[in-house]
Protein backbone atom coordinates (compact mmCIF):
# COMPACT_ATOMS: atom_id res chain seq x y z
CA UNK A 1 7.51 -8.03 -14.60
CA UNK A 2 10.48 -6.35 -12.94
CA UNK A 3 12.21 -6.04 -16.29
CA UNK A 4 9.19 -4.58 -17.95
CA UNK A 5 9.05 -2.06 -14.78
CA UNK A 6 12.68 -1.48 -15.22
CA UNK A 7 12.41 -0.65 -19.24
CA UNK A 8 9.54 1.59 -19.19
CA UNK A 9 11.32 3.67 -16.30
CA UNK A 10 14.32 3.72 -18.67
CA UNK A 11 12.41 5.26 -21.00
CA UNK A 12 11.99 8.08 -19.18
CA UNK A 13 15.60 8.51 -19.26
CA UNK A 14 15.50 8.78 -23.46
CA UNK A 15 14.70 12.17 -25.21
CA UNK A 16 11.35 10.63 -27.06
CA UNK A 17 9.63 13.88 -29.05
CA UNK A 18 5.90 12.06 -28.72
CA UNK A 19 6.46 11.15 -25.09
CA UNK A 20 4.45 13.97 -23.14
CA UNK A 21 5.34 15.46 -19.94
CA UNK A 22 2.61 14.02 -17.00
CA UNK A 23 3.95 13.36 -13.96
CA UNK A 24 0.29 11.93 -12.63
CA UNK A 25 -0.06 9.90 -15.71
CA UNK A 26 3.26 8.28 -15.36
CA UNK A 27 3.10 7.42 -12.04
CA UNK A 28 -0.48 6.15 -12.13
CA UNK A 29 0.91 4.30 -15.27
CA UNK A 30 3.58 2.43 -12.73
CA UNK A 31 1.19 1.67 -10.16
CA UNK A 32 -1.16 0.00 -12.60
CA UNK A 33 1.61 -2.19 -13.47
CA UNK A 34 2.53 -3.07 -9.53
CA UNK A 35 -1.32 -4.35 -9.08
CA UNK A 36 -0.19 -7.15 -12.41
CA UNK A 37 1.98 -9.24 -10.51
CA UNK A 38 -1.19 -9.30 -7.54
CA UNK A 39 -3.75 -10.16 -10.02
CA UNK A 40 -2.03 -12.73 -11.88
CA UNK A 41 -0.78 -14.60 -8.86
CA UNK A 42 -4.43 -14.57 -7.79
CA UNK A 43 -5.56 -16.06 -11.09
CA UNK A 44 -2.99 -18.80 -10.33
CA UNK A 45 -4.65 -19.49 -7.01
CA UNK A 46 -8.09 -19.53 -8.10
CA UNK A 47 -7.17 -22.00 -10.61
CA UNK A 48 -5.08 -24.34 -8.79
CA UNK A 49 -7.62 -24.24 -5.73
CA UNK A 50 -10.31 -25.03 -7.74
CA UNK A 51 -13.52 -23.39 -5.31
CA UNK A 52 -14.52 -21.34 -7.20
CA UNK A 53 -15.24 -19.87 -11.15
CA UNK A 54 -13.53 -16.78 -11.40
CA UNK A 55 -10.14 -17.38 -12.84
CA UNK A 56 -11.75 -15.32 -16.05
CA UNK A 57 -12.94 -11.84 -13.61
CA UNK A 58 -9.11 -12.09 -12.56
CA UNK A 59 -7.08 -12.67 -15.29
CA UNK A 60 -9.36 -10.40 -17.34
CA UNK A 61 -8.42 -7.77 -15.09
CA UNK A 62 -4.49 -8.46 -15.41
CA UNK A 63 -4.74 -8.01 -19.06
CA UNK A 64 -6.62 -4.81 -19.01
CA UNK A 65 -4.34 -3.44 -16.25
CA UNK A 66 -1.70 -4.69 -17.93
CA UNK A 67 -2.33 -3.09 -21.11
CA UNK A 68 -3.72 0.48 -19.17
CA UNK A 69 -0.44 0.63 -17.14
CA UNK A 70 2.22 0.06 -19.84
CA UNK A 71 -0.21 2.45 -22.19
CA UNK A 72 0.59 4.83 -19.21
CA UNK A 73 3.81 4.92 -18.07
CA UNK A 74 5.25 4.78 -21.97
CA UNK A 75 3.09 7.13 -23.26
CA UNK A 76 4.25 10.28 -20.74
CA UNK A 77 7.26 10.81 -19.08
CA UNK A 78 7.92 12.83 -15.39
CA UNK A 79 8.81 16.37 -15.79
CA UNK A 80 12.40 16.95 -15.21
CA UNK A 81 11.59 19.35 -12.69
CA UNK A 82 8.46 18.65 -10.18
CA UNK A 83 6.78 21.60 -8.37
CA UNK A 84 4.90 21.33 -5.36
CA UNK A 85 1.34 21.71 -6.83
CA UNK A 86 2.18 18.79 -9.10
CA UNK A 87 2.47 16.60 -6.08
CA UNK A 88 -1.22 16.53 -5.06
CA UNK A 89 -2.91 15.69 -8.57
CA UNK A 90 -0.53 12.66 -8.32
CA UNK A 91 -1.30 10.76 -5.07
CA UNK A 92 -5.65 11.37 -5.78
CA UNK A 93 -4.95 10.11 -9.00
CA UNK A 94 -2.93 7.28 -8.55
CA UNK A 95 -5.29 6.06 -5.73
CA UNK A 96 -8.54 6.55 -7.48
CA UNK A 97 -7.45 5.05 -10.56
CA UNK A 98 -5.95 1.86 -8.22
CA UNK A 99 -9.24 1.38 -6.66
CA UNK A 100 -11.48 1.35 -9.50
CA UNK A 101 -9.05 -1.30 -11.24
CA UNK A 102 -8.97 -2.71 -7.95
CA UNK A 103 -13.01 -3.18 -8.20
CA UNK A 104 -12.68 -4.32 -11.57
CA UNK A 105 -12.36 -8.54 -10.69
CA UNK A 106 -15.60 -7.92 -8.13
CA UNK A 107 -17.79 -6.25 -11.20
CA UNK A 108 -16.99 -9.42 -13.69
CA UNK A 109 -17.42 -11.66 -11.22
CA UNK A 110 -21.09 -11.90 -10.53
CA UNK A 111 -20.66 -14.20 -7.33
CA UNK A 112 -19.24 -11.44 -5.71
CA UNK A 113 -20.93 -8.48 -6.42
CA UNK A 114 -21.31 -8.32 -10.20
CA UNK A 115 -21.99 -4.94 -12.62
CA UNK A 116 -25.42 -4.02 -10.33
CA UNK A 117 -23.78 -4.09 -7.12
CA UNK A 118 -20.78 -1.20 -8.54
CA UNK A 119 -20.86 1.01 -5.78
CA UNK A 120 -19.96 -2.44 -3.28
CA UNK A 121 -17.15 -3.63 -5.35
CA UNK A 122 -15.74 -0.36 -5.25
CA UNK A 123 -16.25 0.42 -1.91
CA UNK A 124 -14.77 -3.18 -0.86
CA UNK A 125 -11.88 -1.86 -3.14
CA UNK A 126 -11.17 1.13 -1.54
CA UNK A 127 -11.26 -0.37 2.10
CA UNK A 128 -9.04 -2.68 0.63
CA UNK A 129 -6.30 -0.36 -0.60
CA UNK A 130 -7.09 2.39 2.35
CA UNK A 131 -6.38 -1.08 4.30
CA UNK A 132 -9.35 0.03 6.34
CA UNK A 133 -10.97 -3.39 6.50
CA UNK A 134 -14.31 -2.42 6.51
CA UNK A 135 -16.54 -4.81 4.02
CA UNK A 136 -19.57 -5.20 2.25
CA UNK A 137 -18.69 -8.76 1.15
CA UNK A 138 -21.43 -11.24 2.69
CA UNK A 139 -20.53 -14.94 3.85
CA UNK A 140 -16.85 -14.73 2.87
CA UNK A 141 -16.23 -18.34 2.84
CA UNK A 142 -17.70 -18.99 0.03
CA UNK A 143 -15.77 -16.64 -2.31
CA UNK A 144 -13.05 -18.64 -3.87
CA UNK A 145 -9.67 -18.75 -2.21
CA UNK A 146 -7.85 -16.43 -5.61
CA UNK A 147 -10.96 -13.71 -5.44
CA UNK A 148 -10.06 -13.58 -1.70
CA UNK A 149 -6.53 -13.48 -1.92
CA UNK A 150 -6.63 -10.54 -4.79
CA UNK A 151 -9.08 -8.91 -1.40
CA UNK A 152 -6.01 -9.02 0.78
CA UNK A 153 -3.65 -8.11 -1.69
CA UNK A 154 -5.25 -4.94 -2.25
CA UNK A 155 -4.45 -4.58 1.57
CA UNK A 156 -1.04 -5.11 1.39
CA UNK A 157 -0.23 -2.93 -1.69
CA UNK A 158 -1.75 -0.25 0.32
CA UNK A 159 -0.28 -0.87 3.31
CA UNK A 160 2.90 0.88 2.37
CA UNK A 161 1.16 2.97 -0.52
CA UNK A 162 1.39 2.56 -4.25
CA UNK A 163 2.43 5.95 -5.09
CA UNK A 164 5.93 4.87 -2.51
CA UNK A 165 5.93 2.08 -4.74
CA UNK A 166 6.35 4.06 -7.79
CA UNK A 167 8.61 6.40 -6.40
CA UNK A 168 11.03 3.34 -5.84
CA UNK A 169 11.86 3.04 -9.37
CA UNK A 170 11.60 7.21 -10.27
CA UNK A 171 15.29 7.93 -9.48
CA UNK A 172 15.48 10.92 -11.03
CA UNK A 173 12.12 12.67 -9.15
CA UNK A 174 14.82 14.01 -6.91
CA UNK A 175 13.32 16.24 -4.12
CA UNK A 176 9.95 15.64 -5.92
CA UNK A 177 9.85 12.07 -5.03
CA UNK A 178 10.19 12.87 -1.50
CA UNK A 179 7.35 15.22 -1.80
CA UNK A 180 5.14 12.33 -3.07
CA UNK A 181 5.73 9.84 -0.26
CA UNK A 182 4.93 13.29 2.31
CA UNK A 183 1.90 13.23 0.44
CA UNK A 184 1.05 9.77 0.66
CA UNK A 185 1.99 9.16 4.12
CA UNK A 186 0.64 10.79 6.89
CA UNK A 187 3.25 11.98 9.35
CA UNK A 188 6.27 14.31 9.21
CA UNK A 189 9.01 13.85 6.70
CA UNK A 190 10.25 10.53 5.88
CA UNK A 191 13.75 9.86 7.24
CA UNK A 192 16.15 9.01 4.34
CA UNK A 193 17.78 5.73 4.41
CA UNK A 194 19.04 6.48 0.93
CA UNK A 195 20.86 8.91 -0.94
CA UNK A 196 18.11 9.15 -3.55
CA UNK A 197 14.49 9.09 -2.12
CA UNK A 198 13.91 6.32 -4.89
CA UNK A 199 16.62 3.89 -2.38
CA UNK A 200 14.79 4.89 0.66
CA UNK A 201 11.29 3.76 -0.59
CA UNK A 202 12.93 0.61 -1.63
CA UNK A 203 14.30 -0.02 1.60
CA UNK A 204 11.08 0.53 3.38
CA UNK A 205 9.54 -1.72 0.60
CA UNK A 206 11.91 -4.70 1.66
CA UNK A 207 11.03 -3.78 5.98
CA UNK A 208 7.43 -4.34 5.24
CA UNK A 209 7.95 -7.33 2.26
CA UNK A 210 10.18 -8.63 5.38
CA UNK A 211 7.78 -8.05 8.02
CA UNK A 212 5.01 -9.79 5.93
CA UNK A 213 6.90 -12.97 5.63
CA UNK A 214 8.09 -13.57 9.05
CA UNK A 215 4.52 -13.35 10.43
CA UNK A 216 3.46 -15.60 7.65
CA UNK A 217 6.04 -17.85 8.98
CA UNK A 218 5.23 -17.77 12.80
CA UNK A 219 1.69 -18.00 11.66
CA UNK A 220 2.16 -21.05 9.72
CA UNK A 221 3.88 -22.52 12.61
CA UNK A 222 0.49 -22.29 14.81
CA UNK A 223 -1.27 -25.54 14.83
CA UNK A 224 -4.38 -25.54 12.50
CA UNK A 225 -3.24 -22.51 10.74
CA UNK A 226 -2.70 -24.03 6.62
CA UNK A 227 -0.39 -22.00 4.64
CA UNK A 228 -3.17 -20.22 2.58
CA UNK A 229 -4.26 -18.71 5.60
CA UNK A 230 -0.65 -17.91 6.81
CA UNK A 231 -0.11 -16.10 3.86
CA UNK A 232 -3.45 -14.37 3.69
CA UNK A 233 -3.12 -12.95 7.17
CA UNK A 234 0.11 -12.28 6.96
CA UNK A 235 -0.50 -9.81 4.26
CA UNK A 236 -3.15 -7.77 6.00
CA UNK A 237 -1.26 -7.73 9.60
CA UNK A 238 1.62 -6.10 8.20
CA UNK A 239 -0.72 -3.77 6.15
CA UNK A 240 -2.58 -2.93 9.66
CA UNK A 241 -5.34 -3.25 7.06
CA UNK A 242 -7.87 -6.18 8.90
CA UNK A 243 -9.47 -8.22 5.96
CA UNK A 244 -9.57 -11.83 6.33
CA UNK A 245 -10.62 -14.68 4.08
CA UNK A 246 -12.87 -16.29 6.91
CA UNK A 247 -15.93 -14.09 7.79
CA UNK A 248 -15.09 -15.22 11.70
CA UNK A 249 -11.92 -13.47 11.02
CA UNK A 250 -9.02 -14.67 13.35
CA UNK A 251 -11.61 -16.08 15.48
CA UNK A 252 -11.94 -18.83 13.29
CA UNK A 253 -8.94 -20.33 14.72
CA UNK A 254 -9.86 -19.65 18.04
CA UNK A 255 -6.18 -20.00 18.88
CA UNK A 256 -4.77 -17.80 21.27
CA UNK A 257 -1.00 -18.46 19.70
CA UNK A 258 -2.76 -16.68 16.28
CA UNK A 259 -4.00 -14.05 18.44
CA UNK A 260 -0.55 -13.08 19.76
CA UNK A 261 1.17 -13.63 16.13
CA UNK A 262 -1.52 -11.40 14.71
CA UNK A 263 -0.94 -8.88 17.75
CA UNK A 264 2.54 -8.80 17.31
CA UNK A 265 2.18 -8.11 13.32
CA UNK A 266 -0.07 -5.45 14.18
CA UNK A 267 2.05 -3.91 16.40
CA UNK A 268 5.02 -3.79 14.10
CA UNK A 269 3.01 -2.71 11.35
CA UNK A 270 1.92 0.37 13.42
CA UNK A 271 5.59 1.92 14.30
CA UNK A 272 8.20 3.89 12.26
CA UNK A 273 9.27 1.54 9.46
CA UNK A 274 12.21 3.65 9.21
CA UNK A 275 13.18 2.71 12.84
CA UNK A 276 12.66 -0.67 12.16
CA UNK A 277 15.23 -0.25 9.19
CA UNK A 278 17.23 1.12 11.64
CA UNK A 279 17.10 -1.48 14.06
CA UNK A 280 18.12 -4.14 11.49
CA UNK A 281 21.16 -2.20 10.77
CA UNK A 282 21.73 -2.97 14.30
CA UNK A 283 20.64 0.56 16.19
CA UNK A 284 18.17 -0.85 18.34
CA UNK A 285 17.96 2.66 20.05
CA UNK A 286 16.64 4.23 17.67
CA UNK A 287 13.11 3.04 19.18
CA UNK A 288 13.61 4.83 22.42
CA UNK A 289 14.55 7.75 20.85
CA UNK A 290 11.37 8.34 19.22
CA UNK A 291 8.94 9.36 22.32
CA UNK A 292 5.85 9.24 19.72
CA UNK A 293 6.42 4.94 19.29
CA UNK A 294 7.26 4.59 23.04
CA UNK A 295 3.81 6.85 24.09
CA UNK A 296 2.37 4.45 21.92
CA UNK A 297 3.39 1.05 23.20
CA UNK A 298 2.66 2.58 26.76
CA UNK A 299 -1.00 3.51 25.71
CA UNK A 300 -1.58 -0.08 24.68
CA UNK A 301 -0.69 -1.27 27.65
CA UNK A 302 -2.83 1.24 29.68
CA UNK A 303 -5.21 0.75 27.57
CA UNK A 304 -4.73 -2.76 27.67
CA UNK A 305 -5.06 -2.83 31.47
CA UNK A 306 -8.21 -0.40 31.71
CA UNK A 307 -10.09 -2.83 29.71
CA UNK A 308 -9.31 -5.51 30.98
CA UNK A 309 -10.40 -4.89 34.77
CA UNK A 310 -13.49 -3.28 33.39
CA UNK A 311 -14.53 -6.69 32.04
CA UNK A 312 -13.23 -8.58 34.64
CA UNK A 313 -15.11 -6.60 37.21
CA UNK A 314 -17.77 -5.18 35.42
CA UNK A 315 -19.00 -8.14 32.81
CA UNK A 316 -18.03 -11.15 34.91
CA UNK A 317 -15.27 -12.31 32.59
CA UNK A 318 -12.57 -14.45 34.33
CA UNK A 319 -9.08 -12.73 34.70
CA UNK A 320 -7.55 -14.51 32.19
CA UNK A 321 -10.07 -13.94 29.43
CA UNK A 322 -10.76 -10.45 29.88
CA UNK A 323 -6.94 -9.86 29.45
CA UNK A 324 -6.87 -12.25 26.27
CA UNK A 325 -9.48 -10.57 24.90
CA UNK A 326 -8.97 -6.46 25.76
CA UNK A 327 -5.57 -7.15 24.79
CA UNK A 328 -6.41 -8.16 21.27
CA UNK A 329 -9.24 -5.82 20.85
CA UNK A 330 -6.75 -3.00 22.02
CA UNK A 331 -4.05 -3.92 19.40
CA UNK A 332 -6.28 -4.07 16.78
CA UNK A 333 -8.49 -0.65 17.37
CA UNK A 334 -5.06 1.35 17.99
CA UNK A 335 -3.06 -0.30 15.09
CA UNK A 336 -6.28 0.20 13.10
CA UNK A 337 -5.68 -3.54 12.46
CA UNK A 338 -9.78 -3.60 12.22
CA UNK A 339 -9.40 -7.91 12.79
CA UNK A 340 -11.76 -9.36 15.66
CA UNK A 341 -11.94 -12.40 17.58
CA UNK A 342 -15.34 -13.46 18.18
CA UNK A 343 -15.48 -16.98 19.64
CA UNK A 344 -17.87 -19.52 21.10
CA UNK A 345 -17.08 -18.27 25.27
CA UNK A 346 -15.04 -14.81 24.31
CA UNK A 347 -15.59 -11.00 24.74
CA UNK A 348 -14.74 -10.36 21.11
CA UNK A 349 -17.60 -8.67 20.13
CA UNK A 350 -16.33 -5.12 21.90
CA UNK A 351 -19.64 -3.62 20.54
CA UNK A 352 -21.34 -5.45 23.48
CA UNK A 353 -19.19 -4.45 25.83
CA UNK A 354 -19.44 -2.25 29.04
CA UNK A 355 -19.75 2.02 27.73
CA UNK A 356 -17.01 2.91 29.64
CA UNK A 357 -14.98 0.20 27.69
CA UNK A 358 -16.02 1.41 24.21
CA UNK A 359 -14.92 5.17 25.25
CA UNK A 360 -11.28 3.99 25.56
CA UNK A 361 -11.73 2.02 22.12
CA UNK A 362 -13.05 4.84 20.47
CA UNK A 363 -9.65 7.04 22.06
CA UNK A 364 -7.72 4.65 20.54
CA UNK A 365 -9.73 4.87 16.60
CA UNK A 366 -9.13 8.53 16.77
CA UNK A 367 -5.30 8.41 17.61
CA UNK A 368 -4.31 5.41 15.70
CA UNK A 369 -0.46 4.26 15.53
CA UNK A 370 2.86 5.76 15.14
CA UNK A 371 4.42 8.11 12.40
CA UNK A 372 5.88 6.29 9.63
CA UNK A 373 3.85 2.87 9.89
CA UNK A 374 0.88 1.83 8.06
CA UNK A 375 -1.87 2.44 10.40
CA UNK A 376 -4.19 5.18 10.71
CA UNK A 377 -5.88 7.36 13.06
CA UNK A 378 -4.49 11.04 13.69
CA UNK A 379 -1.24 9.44 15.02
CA UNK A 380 0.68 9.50 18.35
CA UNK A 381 2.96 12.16 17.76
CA UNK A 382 0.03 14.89 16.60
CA UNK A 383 -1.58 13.93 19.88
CA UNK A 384 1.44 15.00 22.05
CA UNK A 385 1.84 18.70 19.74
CA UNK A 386 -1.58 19.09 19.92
CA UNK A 387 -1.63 18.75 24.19
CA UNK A 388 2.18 20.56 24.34
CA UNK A 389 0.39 23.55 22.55
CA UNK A 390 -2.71 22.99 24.63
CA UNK A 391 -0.37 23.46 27.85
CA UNK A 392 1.34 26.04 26.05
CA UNK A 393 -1.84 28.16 25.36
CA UNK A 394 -2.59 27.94 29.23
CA UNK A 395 0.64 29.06 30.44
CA UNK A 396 0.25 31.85 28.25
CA UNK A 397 -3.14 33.54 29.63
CA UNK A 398 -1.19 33.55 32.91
CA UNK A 399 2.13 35.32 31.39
CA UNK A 400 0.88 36.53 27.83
CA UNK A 401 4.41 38.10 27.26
CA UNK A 402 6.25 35.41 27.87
CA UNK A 403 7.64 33.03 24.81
CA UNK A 404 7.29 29.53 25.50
CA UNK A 405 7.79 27.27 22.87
CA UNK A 406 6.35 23.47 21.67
CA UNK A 407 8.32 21.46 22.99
CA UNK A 408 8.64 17.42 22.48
CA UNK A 409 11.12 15.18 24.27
CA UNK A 410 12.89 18.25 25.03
CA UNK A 411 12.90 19.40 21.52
CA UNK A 412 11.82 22.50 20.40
CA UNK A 413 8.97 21.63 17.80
CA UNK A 414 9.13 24.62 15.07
CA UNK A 415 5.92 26.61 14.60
CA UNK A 416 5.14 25.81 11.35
CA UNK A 417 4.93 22.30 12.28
CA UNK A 418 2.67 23.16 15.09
CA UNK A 419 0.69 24.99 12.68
CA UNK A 420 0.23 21.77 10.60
CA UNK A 421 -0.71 19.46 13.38
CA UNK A 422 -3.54 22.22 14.14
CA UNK A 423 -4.49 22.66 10.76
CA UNK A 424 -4.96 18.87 10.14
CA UNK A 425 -6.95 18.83 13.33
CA UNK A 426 -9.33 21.22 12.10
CA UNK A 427 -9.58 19.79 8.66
CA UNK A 428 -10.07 16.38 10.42
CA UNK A 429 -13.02 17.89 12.74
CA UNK A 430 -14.30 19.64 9.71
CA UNK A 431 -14.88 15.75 7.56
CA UNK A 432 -15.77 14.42 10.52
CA UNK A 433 -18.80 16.37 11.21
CA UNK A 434 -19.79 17.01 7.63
CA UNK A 435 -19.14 12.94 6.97
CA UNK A 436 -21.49 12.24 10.15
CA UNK A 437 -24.19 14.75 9.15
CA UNK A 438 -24.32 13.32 5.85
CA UNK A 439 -24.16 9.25 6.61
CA UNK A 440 -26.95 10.35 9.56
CA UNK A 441 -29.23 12.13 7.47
CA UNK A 442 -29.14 9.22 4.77
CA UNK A 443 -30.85 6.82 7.92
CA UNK A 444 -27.98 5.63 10.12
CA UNK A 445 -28.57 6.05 13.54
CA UNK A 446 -26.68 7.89 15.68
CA UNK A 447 -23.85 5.86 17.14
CA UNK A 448 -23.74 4.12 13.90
CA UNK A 449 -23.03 7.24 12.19
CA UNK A 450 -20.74 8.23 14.64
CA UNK A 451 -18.52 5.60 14.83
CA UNK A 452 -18.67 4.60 11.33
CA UNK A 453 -17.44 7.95 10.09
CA UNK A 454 -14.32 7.72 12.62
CA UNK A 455 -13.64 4.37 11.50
CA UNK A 456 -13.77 4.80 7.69
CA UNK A 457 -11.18 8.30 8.38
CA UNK A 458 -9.13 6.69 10.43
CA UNK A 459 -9.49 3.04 8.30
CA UNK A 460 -10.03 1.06 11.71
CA UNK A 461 -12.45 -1.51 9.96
CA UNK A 462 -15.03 -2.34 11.98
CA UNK A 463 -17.56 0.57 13.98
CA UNK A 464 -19.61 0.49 17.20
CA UNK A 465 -23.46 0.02 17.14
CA UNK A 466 -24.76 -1.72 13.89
CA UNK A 467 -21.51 -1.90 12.74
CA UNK A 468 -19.65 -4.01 15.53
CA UNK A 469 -17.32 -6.94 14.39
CA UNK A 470 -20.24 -9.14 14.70
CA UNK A 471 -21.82 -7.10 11.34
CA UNK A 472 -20.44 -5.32 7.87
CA UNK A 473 -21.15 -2.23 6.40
CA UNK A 474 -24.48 -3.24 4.45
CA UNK A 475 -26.20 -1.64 6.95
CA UNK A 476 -25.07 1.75 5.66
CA UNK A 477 -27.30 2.91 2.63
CA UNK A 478 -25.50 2.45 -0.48
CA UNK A 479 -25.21 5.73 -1.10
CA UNK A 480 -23.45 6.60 2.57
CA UNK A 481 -21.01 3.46 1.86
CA UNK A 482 -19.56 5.88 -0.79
CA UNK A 483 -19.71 8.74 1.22
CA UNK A 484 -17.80 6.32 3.72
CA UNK A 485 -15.27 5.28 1.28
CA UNK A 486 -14.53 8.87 -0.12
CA UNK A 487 -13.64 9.40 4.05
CA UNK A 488 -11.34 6.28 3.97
CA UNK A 489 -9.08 7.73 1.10
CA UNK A 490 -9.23 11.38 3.18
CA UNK A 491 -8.07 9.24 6.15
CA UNK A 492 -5.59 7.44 4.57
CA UNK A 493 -3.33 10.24 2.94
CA UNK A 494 -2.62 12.88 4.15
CA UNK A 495 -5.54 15.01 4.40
CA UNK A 496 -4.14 18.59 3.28
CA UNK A 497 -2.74 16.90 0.04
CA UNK A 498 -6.33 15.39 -0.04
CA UNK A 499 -7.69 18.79 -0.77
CA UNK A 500 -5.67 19.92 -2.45
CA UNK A 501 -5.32 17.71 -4.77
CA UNK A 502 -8.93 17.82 -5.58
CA UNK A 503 -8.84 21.54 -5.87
CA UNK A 504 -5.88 21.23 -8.35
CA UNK A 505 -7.90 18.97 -9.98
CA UNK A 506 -11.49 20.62 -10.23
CA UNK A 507 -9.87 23.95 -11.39
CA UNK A 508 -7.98 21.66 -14.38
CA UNK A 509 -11.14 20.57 -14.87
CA UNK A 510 -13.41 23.96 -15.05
CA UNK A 511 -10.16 25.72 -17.21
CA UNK A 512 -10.77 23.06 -20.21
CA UNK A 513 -13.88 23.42 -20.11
C-alpha cells in the first residue's frame, strides 16, 4: 500500500498532458486510499474471528475504495501553485467523500443497518471520523469484532485528520499544504517540525501512531483486558473520539486500572501534539510554555475537585467513588473523549447527577481540549482571548483613549487573531442556535436539544437528558440525526473553512449550471 501511495504521488511529479489540474480531487483521491489499509485489516479480523457474516460488506468496500481512490489521485494532479480559496473546497470534500465511503460497509451489511437505515450508517460514519462518538448502533456486542473494529478505525483516521494525512505525502504543496492542515485543524498555525509541511504532518502522524500503541500496551497489561479490546480502545483514546466495541463502554471492565489508562490516553490525546514531539526530542519545557495546555490540566483538576465534593456531599457517594468517578467523567467531557463508565455501584451515568454537577460538565463540552490535539470543543486558548478581550473591553469604557492590547502569558496577541477568536465565537453561537432550533422543532425536548447540539459541534459523544451515556442518539428523529451530523463536521474543522468551503462550492455549483 505504501508503494502504491508513494507511485501515484510520483506521478504528480511527471508532466502527463491528460492528467488534469484538481487539487480537491487529488487529495480526496489519497485519502480514499488511506481508509484501504483500515478496511482490509478489518476484513482480516472479521474473518479470522469468525462472529459474525460480514467479511463480504468489508472487503467489498476495500475494492471499491480501492479502485475510487487510485481512479482519483492518478487521474488529476495538484496545481503547482495553490491559492487560498482552493483550500476550503478541499478539506469539505475530502471529509464528505470519507464519510460516505466510510458508511459504505454499514449499508451492505444488513445486520448493521443495511440500505433502509442510510441516513444511520452515515451518521454512525460521520461520528466516527468527526471522532465524536455519538452512535446510533443498537446492542453493540453483537456486531462482529471486524465491523466493529472498521467503527473505531474510522475514529482513529480522524483523530489526526485525513486531509493531514494526505498532506504527508504532497511535498511539493509548499505553503499550500500548510494551509490545508489550518483548515483541518482547529487552532492557530501548526508549528513546523519540518522543513516541508509534508515532514511535519508525518511527524505528528508517528506522535499519535506512537501514542496509540503505548496505551494499547498499558491497556493490554490490565487484567481482563484481551488484546482485541486493547487495540480497539487504544485507537479511539488517542483519537479523543469515544466509540467502543462493548455497548457498556469502558465500564464493561469495571476496572479502575482501565479507567486511569483510558484517562491518561485521553489526556494526551487532548494537548499540542507538536509539544509532545517536542518533548520526545527531549524539551520537556515546552509544556509549560504553552499557558493554553497548562490552563487546561488545571481546569481538570478544578473541575475534577468541584465534582467530586458535589457528589460526595450532595448524592451520598463515598469519598473515594465520587473522586473515581468525577474524575473520569471530567477527562472524558473536556477531552471530548465521549467514553463512560457506567457500573453495577458507580456514578457513571453523569446525566443523573446533581444540576449543579452537569453545569460544570456542560463548561467543559463547550471548551474542549488544547490547540493542536485531537479533541474538540472551542479550545482552551480561544477561551483565555476571548476573556483577555472581555477585560480589555472593560478597561476601555473607563479610559476609552487609552490602547491596551490582548495580551496572553505576557504576549501581545495581534488583532487579527483576536478578530478570529471573535469571529469563530459568533459563527459558533450562530450553528448553535440555528442547530438547536432546528433538532427542537423536529420533537426533541429541550435539554435534549440543547445538549445534543453542543455535543455533536463540539464531538463530545454522549448529551444530557435523553441522550445521557446510559442511551444513543435514536432518540433524535432521523431527520435531526443528520442535522446533528452536518454540526459534527462544522465542529470538527475549523468552522470558517467550513463555510467557506461550502460557499466555494455552491457558487461552482450554480456557475455550471
Amino acid at each position: 500500500m505504501r508503494r502504491a501511495l508513494r507511485g501515484v504521488s510520483e506521478l504528480s511529479l511527471l508532466p502527463q498532458r491528460r492528467r488534469r489540474e484538481n487539487l480537491p480531487t487529488h487529495v480526496v483521491g489519497l485519502a480514499l486510499l488511506f481508509l484501504v489499509p483500515g478496511l482490509m485489516v478489518a476484513t482480516a479480523v472479521e474473518w479470522a474471528s469468525n462472529t459474525s457474516h460480514a467479511e463480504m460488506p468489508l472487503l467489498v468496500s476495500g475494492l471499491v475504495t480501492c479502485a475510487a481512490g487510485l481512479t482519483l489521485a492518478a487521474g488529476f494532479r495538484p496545481p503547482d501553485d495553490v491559492r487560498p480559496s482552493d483550500v476550503f473546497p478541499v478539506v469539505v470534500w475530502t471529509w464528505l467523500s470519507c464519510s460516505l465511503v466510510g458508511a459504505l460497509p454499514y449499508v451492505l451489511d444488513a445486520g448493521t443497518f443495511g440500505w433502509s437505515q442510510w441516513d444511520s450508517a452515515l451518521f454512525e460514519s460521520v461520528s466516527g471520523f468527526t471522532a465524536s462518538g455519538s452512535t446510533v448502533l443498537v446492542d453493540i456486542d453483537s456486531h462482529g469484532r471486524g465491523m466493529l473494529l472498521w467503527r473505531q478505525l474510522t475514529q482513529w483516521y480522524g483523530g489526526m485528520g485525513m486531509v493531514v494525512l494526505a498532506v504527508s505525502v504532497l511535498p511539493l504543496l509548499g505553503v499550500g499544504g500548510q494551509e490545508l492542515m489550518r483548515a483541518e485543524t482547529p487552532g492557530p498555525e501548526s508549528d513546523r517540525l519540518a522543513p516541508r509541511i509534508s515532514g511535519t504532518a508525518k511527524r505528528l502522524w508517528l506522535v499519535y501512531a506512537g501514542l496509540t500503541l503505548a496505551v494499547a500496551v498499558a491497556l493490554f497489561a490490565v487484567p481482563g483486558v484481551g488484546l482485541y479490546d486493547a487495540v480497539a480502545h487504544a485507537l479511539t483514546a488517542a483519537g479523543t473520539g469515544g466509540f467502543s466495541p462493548h455497548s457498556d463502554s469502558i465500564g464493561h471492565f469495571d476496572s479502575l486500572a482501565a479507567e486511569l489508562v483510558m484517562a491518561g490516553g485521553m489526556i494526551a490525546g487532548a494537548m499540542s501534539f507538536s509539544l509532545h514531539y517536542r518533548a520526545l526530542r527531549g524539551d520537556w519545557r515546552a509544556y509549560r510554555r504553552a499557558s493554553d495546555q497548562m490552563l487546561f490540566l488545571k481546569i481538570l483538576a478544578s473541575a475534577t475537585a468541584v465534582i467530586a465534593l458535589l457528589l460526595w456531599l450532595r448524592q451520598g457517594a463515598s469519598f473515594g467513588l465520587s473522586v473515581r468517578d468525577a474524575f473520569f467523567n471530567v477527562v472524558t467531557l473536556a477531552t471530548s473523549g465521549g467514553f463512560h463508565n457506567i457500573r453495577p455501584g458507580g456514578l457513571g451515568d453523569f446525566a443523573a447527577w446533581t444540576p449543579p454537577a452537569q453545569v460544570v460538565l456542560g463548561l467543559l463540552m463547550l471548551i474542549g481540549g488544547g490547540a493542536g490535539s485531537t479533541s474538540g470543543g472551542m479550545k482552551v486558548f480561544r477561551a483565555q482571548i476571548a476573556a483577555a478581550h472581555a477585560v480589555r473591553t472593560v478597561r476601555l469604557a473607563r479610559r476609552p483613549r487609552s490602547v491596551v492590547p490582548v495580551k496572553l502569558a505576557g504576549a501581545v496577541i495581534p488583532e487579527q487573531a483576536v478578530g478570529r477568536v471573535l469571529g469563530f465565537g459568533t459563527l459558533y453561537i450562530m450553528s448553535f442556535g440555528v442547530g438547536t432550533l432546528v433538532v427542537a422543532s423536529l420533537g426533541a425536548d429541550p435539554v435534549t436539544a440543547v445538549s445534543g447540539v453542543i455535543s455533536a459541534l463540539s464531538n463530545m459523544g454522549p448529551a444530557l437528558g435523553e441522550a445521557g451515556p446510559s442511551s444513543n442518539f435514536t432518540v433524535f428523529a432521523r431527520p435531526a440525526r443528520l442535522v446533528l451530523a452536518a454540526l459534527m463536521i462544522v465542529g470538527r474543522l475549523e468552522i470558517t473553512a467550513v463555510f467557506l468551503g461550502a460557499a466555494v462550492i455552491l457558487r461552482h455549483l450554480l456557475r455550471r449550471r
